[in-house]
C-alpha atoms as a PDB file:
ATOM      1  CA  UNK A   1       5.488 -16.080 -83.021  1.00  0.00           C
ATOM      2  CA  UNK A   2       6.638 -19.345 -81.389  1.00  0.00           C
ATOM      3  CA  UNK A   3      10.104 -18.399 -81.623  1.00  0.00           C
ATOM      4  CA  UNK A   4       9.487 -15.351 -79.872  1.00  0.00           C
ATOM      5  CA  UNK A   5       7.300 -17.307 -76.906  1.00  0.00           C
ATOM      6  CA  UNK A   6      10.240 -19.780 -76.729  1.00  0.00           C
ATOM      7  CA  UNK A   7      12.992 -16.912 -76.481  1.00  0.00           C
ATOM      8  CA  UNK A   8      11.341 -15.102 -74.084  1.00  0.00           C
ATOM      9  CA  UNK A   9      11.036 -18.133 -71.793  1.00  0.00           C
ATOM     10  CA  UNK A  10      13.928 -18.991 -72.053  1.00  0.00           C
ATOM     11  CA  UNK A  11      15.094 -15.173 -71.552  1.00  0.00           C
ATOM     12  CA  UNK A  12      12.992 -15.875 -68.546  1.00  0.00           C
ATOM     13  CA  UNK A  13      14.357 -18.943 -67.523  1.00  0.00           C
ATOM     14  CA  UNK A  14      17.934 -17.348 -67.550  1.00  0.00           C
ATOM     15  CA  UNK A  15      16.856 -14.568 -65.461  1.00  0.00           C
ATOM     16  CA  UNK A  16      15.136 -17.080 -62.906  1.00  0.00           C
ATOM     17  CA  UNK A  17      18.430 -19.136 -62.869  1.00  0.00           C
ATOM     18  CA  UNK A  18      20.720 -15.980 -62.009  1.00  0.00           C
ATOM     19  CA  UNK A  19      18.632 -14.370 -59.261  1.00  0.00           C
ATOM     20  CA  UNK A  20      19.109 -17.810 -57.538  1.00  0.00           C
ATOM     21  CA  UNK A  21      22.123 -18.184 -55.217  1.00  0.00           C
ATOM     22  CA  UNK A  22      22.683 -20.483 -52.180  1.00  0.00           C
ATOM     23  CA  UNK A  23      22.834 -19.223 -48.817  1.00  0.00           C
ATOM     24  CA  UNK A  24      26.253 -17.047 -48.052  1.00  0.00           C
ATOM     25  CA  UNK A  25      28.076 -18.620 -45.513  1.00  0.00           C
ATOM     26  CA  UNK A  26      30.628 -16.526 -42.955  1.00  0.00           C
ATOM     27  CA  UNK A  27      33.655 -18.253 -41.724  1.00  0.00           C
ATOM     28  CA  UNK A  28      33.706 -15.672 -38.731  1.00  0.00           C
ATOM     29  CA  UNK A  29      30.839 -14.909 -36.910  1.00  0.00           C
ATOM     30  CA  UNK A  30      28.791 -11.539 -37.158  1.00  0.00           C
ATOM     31  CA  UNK A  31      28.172  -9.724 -33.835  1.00  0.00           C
ATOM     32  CA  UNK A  32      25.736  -6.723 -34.251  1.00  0.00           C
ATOM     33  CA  UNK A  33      27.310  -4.478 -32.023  1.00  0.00           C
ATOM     34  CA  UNK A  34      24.112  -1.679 -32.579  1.00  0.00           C
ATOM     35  CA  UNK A  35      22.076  -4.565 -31.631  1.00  0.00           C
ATOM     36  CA  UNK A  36      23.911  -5.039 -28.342  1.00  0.00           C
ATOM     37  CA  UNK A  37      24.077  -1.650 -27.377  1.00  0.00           C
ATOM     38  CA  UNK A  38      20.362  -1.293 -27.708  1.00  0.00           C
ATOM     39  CA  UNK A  39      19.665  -4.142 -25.617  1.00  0.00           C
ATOM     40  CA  UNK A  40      22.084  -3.215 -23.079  1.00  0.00           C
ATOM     41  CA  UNK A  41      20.079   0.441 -22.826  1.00  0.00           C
ATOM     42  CA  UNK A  42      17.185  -1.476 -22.515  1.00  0.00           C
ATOM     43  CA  UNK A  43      18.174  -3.514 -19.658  1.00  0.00           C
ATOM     44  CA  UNK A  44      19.975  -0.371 -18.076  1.00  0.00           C
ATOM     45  CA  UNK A  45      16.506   1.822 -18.453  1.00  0.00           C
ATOM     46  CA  UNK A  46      14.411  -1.743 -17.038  1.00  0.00           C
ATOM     47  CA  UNK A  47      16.774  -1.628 -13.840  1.00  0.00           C
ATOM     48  CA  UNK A  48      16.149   2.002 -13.284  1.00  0.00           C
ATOM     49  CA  UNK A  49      11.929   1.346 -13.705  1.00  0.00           C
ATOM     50  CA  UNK A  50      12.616  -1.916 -11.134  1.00  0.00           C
ATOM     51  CA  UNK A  51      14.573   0.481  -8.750  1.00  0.00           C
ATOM     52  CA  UNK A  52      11.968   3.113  -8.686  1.00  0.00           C
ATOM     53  CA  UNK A  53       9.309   0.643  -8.342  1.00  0.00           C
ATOM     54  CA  UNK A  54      11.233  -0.695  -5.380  1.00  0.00           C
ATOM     55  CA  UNK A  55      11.438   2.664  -3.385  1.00  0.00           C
ATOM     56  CA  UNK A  56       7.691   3.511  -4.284  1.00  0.00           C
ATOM     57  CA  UNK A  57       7.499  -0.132  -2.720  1.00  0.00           C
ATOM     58  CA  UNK A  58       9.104   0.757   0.048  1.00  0.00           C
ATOM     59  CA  UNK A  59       7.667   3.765   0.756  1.00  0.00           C
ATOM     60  CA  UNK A  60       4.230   2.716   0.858  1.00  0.00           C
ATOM     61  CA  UNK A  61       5.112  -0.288   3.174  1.00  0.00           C
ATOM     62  CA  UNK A  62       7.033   2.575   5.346  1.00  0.00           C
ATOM     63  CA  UNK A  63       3.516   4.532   5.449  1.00  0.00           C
ATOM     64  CA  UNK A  64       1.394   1.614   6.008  1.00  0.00           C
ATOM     65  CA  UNK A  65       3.463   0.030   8.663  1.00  0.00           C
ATOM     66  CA  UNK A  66       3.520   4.052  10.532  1.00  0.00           C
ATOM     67  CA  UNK A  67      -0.329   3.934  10.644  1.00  0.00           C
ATOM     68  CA  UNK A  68      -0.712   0.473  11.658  1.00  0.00           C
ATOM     69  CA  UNK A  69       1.554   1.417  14.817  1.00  0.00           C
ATOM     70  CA  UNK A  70      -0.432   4.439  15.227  1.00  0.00           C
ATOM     71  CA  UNK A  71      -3.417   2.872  15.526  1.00  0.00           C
ATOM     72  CA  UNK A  72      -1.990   0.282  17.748  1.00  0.00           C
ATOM     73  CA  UNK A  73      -0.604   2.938  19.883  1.00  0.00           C
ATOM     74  CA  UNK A  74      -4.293   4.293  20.074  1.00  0.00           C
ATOM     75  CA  UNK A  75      -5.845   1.466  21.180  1.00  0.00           C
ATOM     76  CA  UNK A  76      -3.160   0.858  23.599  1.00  0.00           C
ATOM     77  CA  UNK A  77      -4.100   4.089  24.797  1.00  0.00           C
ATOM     78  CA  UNK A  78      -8.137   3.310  24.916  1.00  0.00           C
ATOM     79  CA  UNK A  79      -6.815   0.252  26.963  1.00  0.00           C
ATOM     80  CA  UNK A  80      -4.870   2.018  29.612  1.00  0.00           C
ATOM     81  CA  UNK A  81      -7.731   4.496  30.409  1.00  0.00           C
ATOM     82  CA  UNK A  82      -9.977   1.702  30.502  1.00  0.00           C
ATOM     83  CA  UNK A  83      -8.328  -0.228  32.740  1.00  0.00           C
ATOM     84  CA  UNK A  84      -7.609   3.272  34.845  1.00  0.00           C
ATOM     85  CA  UNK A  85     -11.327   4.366  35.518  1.00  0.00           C
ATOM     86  CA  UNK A  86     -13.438   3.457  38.041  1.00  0.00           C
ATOM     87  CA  UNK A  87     -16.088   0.765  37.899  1.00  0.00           C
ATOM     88  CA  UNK A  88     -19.261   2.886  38.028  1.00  0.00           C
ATOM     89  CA  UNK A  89     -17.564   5.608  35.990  1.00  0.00           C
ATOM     90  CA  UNK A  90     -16.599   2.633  33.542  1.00  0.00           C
ATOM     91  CA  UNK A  91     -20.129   1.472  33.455  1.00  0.00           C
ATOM     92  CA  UNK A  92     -21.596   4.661  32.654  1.00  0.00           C
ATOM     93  CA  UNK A  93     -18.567   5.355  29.941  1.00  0.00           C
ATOM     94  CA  UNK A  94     -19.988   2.111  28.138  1.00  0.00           C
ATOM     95  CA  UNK A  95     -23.709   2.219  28.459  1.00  0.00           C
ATOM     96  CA  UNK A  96     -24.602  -0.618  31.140  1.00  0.00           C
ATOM     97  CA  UNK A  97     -25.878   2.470  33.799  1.00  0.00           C
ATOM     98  CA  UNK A  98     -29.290   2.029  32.918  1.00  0.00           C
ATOM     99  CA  UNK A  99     -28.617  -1.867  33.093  1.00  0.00           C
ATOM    100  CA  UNK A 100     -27.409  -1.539  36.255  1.00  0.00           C
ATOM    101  CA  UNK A 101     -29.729   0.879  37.770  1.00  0.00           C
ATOM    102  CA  UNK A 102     -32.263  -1.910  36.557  1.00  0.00           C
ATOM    103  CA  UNK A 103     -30.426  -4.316  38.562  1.00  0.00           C
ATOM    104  CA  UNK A 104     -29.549  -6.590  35.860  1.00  0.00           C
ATOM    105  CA  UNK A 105     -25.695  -6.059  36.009  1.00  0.00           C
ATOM    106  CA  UNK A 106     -23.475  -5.992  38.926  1.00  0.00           C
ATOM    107  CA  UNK A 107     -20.502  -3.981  37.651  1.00  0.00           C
END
């Protein structure tokens, strides 16, 4: 029995000592070519996502920018026909008739 415990360590011990092996070293270096062409699809498909996200940008700066000027254009207009109508006409446009019918304006 102890011969067998001692032969199968050192059956074990031999098996231990062959599966070991130092680290391979290359003299060239390895280039993963599959590896590069992945990453180089990546960065293609990423540029395409940035360059759509830059026209939806664009577009919705395009949009926002139309409406501000619209709205500018509108008051510009409100101004103009303001400044066009005459002062008791203007008064009653705005609400102060009744304050000056009570004398408390002098529009």
């Amino acid at each position: 029995m102890p011969a067998r415990r001692v032969l199968l360590g050192m059956a074990a011990g031999i098996a231990l000592a062959a599966g070991y092996a130092p680290p391979a070293r290359a003299d060239l270096p390895v280039i993963d070519t599959a590896a590069l062409g992945q990453w180089a699809q990546q960065l293609q498909n990423d540029i395409k996502a940035y360059a759509l996200d830059l026209q939806r940008y664009a577009g919705e700066v395009k949009s926002w920018a139309t409406q501000n000027l619209q709205w500018l254009q509108q008051v510009q207009q409100y101004a103009t026909q303001l400044r066009n109508m005459p002062t008791n006409s203007r008064c009653s446009r705005i609400g102060c008739a009744t304050q000056v019918s009570a004398g408390r304006w002098g529009c």
